[in-house]
PDB file of N, CA and C in Angstrom:
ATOM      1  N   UNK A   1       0.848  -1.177   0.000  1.00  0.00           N
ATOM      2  CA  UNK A   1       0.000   0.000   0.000  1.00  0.00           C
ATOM      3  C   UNK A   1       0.896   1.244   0.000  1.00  0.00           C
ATOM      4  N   UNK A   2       0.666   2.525  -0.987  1.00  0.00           N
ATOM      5  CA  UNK A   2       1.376   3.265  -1.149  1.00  0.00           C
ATOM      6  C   UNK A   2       1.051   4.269   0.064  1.00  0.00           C
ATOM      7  N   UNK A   3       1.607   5.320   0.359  1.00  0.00           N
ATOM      8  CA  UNK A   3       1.527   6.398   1.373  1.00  0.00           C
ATOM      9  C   UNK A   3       0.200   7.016   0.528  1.00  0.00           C
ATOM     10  N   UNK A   4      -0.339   7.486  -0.742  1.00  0.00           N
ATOM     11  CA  UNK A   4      -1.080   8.001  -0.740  1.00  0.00           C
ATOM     12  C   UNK A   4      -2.320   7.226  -0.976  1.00  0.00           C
ATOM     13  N   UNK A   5      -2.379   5.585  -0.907  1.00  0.00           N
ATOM     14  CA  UNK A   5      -3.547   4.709  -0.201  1.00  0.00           C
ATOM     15  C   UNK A   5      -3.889   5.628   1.121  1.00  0.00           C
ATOM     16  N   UNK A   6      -2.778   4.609   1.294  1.00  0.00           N
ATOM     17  CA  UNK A   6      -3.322   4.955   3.027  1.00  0.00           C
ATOM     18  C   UNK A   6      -3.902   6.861   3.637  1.00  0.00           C
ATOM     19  N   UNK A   7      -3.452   7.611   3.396  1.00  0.00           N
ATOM     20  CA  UNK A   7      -4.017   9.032   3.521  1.00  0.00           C
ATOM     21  C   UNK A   7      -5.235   8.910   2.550  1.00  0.00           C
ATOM     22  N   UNK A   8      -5.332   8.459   1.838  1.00  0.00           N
ATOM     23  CA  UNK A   8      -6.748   8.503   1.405  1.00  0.00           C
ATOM     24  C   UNK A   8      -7.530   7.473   2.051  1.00  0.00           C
ATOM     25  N   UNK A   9      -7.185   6.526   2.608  1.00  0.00           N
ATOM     26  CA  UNK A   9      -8.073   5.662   3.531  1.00  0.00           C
ATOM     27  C   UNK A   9      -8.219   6.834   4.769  1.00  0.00           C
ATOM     28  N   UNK A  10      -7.564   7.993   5.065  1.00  0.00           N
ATOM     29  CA  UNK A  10      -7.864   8.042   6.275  1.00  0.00           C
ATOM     30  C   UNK A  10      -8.230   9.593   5.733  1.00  0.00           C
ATOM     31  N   UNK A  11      -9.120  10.048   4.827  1.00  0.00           N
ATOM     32  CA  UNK A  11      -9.782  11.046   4.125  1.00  0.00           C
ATOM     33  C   UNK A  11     -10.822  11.054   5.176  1.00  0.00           C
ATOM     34  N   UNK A  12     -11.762   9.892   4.770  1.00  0.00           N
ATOM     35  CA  UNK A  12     -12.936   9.629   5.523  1.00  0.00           C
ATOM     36  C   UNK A  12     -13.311  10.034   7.104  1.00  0.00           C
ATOM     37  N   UNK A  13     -12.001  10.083   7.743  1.00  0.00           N
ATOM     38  CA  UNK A  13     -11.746  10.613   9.212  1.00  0.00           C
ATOM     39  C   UNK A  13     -11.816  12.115   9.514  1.00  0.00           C
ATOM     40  N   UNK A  14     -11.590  12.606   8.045  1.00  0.00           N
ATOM     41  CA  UNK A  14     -11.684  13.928   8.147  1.00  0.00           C
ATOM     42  C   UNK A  14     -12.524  14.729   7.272  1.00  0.00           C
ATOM     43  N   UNK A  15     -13.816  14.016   6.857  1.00  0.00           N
ATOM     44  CA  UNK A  15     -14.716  14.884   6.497  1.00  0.00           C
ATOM     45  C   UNK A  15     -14.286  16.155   5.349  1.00  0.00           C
ATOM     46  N   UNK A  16     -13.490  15.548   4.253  1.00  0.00           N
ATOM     47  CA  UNK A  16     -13.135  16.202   3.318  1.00  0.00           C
ATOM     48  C   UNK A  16     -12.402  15.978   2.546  1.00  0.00           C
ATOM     49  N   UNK A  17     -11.846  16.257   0.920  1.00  0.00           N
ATOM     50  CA  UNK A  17     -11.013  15.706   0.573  1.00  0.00           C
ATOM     51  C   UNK A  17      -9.583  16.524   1.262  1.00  0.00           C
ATOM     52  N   UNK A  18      -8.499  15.947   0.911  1.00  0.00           N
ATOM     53  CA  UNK A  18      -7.189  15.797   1.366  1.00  0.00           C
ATOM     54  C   UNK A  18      -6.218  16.348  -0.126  1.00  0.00           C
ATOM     55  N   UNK A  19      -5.851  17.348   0.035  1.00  0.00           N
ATOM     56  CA  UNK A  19      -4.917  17.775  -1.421  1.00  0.00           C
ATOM     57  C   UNK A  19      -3.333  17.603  -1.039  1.00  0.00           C
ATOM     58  N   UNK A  20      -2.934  16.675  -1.613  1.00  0.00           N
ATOM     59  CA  UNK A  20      -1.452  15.875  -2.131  1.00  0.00           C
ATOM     60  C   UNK A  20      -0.945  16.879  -3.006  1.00  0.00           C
ATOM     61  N   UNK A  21       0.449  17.114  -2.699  1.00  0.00           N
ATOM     62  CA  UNK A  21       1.652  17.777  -3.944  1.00  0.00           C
ATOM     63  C   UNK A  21       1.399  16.719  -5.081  1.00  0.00           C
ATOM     64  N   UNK A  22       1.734  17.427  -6.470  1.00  0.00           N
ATOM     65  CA  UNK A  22       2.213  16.670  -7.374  1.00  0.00           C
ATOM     66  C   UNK A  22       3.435  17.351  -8.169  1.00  0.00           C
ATOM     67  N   UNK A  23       3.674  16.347  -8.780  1.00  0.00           N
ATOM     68  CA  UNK A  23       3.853  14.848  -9.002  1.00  0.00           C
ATOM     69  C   UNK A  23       3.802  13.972  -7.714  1.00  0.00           C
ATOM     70  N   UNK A  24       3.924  12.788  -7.641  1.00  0.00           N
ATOM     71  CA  UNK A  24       3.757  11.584  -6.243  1.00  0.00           C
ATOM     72  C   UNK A  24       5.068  11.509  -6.259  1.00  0.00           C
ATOM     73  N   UNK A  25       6.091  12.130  -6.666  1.00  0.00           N
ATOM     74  CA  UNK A  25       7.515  11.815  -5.907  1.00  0.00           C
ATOM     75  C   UNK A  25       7.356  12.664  -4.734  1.00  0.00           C
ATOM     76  N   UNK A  26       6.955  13.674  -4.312  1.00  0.00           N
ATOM     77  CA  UNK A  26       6.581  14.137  -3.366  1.00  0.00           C
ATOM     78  C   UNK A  26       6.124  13.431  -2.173  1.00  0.00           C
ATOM     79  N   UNK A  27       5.556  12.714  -2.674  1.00  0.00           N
ATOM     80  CA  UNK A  27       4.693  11.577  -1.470  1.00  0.00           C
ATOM     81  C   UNK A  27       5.955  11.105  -0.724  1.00  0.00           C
ATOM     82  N   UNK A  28       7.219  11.335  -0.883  1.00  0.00           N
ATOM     83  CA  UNK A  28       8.477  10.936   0.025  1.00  0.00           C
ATOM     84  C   UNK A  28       8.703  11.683   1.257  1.00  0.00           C
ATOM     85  N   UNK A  29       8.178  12.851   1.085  1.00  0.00           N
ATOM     86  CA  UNK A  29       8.545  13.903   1.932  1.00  0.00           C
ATOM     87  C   UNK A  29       7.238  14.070   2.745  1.00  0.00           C
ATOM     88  N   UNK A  30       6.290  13.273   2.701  1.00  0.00           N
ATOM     89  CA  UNK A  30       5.221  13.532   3.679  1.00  0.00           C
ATOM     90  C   UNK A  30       5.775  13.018   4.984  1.00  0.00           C
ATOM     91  N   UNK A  31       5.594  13.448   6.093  1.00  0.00           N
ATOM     92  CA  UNK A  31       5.733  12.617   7.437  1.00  0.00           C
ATOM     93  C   UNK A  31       4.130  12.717   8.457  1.00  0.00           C
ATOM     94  N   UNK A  32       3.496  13.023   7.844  1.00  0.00           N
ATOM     95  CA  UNK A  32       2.007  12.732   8.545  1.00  0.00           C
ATOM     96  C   UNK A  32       1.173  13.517   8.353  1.00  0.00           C
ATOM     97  N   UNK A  33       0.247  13.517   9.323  1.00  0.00           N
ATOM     98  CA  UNK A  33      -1.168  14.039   8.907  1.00  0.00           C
ATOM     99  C   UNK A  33      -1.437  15.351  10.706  1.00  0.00           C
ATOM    100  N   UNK A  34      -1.780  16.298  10.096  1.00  0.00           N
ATOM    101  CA  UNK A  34      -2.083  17.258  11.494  1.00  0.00           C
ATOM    102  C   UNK A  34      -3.680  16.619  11.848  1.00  0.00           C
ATOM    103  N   UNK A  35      -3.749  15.940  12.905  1.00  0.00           N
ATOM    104  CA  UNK A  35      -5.068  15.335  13.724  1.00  0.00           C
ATOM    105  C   UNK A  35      -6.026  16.385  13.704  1.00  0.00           C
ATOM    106  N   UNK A  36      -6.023  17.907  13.720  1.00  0.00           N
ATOM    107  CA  UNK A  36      -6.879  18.767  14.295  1.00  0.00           C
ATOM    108  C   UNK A  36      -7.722  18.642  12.468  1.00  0.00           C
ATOM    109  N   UNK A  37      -6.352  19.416  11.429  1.00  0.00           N
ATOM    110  CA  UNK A  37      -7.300  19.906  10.073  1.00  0.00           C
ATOM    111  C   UNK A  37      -7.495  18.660   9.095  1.00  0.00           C
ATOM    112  N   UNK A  38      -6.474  17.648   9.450  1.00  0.00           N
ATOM    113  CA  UNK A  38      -6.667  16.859   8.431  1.00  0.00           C
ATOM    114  C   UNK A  38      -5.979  16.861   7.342  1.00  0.00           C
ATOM    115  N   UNK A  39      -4.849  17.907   7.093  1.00  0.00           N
ATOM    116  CA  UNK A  39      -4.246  18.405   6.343  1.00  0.00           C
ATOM    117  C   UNK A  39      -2.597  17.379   6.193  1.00  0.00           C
ATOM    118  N   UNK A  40      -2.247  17.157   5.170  1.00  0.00           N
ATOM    119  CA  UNK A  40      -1.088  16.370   4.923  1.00  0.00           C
ATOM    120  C   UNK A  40       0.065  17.880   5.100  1.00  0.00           C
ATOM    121  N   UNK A  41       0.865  17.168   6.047  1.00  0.00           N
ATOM    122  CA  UNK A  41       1.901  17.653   6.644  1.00  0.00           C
ATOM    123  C   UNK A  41       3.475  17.144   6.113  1.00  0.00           C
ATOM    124  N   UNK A  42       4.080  17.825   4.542  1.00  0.00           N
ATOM    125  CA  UNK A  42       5.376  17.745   4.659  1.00  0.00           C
ATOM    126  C   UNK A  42       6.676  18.388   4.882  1.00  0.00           C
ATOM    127  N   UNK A  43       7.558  17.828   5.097  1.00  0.00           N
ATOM    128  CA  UNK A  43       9.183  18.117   5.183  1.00  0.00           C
ATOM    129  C   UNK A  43       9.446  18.897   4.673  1.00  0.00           C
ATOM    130  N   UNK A  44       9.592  19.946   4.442  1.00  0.00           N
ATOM    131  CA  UNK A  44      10.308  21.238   3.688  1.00  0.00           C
ATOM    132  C   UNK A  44      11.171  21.106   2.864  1.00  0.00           C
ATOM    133  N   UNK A  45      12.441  20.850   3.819  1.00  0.00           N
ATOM    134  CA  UNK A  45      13.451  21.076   3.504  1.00  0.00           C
ATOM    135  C   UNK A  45      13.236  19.624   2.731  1.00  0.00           C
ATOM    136  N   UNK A  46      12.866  18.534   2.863  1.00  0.00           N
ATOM    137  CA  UNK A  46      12.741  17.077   1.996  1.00  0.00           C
ATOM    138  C   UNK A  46      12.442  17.206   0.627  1.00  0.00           C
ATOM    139  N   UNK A  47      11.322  18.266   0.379  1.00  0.00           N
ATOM    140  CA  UNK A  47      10.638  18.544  -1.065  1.00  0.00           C
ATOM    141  C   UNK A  47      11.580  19.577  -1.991  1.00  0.00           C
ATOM    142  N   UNK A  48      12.517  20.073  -0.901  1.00  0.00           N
ATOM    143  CA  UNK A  48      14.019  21.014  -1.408  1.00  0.00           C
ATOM    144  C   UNK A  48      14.847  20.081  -2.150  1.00  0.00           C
ATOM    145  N   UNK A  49      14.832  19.147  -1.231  1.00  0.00           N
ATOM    146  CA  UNK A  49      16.169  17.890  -1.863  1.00  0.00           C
ATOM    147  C   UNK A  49      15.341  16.891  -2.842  1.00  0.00           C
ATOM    148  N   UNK A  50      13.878  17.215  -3.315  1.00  0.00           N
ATOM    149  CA  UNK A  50      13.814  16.068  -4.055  1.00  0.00           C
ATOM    150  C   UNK A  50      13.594  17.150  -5.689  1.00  0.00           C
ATOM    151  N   UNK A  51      13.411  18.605  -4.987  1.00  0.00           N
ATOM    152  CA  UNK A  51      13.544  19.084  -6.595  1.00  0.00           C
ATOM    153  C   UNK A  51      15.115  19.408  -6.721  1.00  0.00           C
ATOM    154  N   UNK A  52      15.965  19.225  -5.651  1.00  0.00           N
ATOM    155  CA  UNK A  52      17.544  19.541  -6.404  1.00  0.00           C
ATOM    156  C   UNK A  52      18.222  18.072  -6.971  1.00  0.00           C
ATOM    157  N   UNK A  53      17.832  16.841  -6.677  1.00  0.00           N
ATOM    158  CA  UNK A  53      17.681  15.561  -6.912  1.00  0.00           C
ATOM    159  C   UNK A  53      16.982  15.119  -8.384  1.00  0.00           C
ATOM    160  N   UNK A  54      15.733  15.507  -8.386  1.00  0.00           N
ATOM    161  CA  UNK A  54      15.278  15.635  -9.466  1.00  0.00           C
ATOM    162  C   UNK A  54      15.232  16.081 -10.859  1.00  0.00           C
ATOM    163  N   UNK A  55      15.131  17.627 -10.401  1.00  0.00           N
ATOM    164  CA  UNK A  55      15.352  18.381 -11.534  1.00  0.00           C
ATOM    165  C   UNK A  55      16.577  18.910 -11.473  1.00  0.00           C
ATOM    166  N   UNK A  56      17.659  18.882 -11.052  1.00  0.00           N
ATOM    167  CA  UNK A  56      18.708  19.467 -11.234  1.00  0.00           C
ATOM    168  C   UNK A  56      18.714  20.788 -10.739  1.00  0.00           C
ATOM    169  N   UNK A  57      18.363  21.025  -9.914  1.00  0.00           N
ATOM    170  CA  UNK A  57      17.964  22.705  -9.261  1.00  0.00           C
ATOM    171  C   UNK A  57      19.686  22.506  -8.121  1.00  0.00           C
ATOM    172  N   UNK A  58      19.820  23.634  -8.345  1.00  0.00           N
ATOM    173  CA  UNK A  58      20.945  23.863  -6.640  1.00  0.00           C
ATOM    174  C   UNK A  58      19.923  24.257  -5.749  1.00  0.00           C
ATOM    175  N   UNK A  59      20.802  24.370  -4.452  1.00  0.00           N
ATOM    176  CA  UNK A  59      19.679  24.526  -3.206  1.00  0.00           C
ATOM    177  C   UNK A  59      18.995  25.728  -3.531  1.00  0.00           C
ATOM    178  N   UNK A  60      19.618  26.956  -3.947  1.00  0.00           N
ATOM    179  CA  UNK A  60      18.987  27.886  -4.247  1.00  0.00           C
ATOM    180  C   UNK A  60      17.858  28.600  -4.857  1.00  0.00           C
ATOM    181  N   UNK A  61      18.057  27.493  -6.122  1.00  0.00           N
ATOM    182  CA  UNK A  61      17.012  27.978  -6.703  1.00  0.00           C
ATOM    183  C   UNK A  61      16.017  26.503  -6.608  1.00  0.00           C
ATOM    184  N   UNK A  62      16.140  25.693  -5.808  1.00  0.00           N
ATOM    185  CA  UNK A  62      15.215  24.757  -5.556  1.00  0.00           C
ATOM    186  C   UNK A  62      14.634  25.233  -4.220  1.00  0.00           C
ATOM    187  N   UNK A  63      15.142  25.836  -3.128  1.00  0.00           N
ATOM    188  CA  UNK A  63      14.652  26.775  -1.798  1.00  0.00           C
ATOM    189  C   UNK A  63      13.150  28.328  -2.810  1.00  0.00           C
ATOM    190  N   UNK A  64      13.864  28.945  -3.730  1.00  0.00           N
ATOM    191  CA  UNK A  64      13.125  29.775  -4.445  1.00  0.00           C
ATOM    192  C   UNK A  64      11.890  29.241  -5.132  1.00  0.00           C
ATOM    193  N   UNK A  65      11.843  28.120  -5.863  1.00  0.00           N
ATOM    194  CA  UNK A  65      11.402  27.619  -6.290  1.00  0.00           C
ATOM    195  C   UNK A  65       9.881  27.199  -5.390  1.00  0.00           C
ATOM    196  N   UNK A  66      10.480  26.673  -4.396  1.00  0.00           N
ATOM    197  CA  UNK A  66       9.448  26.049  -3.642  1.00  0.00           C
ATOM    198  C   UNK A  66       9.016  27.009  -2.882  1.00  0.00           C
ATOM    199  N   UNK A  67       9.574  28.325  -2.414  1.00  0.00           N
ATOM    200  CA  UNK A  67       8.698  29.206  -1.790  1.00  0.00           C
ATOM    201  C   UNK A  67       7.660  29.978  -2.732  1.00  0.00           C
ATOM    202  N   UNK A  68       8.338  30.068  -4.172  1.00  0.00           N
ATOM    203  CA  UNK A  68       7.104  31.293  -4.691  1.00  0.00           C
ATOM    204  C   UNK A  68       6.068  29.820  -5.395  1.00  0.00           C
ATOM    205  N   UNK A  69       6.114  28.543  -5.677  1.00  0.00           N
ATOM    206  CA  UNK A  69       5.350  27.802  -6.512  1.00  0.00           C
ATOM    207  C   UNK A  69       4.699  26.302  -5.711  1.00  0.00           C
ATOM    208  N   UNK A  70       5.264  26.582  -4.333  1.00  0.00           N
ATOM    209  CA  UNK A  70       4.770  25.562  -3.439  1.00  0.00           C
ATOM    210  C   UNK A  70       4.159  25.897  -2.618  1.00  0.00           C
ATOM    211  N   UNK A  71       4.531  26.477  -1.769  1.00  0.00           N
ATOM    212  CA  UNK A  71       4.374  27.600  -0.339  1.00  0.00           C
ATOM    213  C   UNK A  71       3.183  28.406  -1.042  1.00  0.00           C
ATOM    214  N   UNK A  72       4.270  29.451  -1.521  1.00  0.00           N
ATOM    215  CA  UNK A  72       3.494  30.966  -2.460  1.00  0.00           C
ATOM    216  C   UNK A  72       1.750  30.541  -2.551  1.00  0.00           C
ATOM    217  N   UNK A  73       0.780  29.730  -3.308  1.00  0.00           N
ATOM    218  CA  UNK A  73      -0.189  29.898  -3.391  1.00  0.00           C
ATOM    219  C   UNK A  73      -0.987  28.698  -2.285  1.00  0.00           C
ATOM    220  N   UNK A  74      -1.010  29.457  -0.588  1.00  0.00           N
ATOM    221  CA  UNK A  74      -1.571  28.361  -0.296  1.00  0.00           C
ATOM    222  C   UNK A  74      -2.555  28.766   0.162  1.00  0.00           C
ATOM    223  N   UNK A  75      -3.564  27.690   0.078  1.00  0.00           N
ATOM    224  CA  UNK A  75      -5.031  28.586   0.613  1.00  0.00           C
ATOM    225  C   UNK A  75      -5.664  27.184   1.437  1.00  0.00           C
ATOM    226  N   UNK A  76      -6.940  27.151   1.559  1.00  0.00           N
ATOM    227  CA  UNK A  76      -7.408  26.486   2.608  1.00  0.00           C
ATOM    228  C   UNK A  76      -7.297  25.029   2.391  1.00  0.00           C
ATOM    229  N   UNK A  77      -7.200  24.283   3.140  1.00  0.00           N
ATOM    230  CA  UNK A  77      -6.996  22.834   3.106  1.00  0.00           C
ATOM    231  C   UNK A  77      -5.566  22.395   2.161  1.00  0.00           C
ATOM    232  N   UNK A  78      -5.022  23.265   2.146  1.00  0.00           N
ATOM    233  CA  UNK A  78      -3.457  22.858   1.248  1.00  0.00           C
ATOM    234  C   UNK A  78      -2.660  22.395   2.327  1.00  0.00           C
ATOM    235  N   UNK A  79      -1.725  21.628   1.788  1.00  0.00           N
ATOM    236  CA  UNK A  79      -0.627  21.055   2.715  1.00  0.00           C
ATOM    237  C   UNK A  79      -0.257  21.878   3.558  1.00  0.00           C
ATOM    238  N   UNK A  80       0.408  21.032   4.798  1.00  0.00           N
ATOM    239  CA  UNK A  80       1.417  22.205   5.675  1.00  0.00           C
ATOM    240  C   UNK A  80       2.737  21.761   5.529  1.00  0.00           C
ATOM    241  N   UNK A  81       3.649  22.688   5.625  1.00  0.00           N
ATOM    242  CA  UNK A  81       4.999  22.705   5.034  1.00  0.00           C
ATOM    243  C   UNK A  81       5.987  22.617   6.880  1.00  0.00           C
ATOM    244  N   UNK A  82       6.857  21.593   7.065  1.00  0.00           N
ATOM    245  CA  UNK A  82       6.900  21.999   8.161  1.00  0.00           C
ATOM    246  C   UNK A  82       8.936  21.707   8.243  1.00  0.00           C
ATOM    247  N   UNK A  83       9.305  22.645   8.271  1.00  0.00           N
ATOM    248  CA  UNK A  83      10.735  22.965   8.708  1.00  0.00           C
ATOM    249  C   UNK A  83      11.058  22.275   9.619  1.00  0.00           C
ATOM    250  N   UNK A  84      12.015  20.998  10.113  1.00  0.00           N
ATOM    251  CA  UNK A  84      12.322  20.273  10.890  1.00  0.00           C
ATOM    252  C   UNK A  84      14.032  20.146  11.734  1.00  0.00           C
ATOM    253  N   UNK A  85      14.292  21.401  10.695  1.00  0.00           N
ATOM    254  CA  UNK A  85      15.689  21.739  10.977  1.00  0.00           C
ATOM    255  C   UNK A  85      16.122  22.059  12.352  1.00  0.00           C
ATOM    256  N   UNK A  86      14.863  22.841  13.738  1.00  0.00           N
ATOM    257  CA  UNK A  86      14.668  23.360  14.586  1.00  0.00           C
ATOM    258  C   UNK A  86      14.972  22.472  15.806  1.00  0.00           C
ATOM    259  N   UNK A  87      14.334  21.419  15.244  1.00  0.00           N
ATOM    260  CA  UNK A  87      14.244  19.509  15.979  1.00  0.00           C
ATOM    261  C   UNK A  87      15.284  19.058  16.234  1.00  0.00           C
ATOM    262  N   UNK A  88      16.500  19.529  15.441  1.00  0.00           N
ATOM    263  CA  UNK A  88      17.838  18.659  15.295  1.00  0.00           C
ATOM    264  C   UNK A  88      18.871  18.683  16.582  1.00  0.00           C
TER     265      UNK A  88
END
């Protein structure tokens, strides 16, 4: 069962649909679900390293990237982005 089975098995818990990044390489960088909104909760800095991995971006313009075209348009029920660097 892929990670985005299972968050969609657990849609139903939260009384709404659930909006996933795309492409599903993304689905690497999820680490859970916030209990209160229901909202898929990923790694920041993870979705940094999978577009400098990916597409060939340096940190820079893969950090830019993801603030004005990831971050930049978020509105209700969109992912939460969560910086884990703080944790370390």
């Amino acid at each position: 069962m892929t990670t985005r089975d299972r968050i969609n098995e657990l849609a139903d818990l939260y009384d709404g649909d659930i909006i996933l990044l795309e492409p599903e390489r993304y689905d690497e960088a999820i680490i859970g679900m916030c209990e209160v909104t229901g909202r898929v909760v990923y790694d920041s800095m993870e979705v940094i390293a999978i577009l400098m991995r990916d597409d060939g971006m340096d940190r820079d313009e893969a950090e830019e990237f993801f603030r004005f075209n990831t971050v930049g348009p978020l509105a209700e029920g969109y992912p939460i982005f969560v910086d884990r660097r703080c944790a370390e």
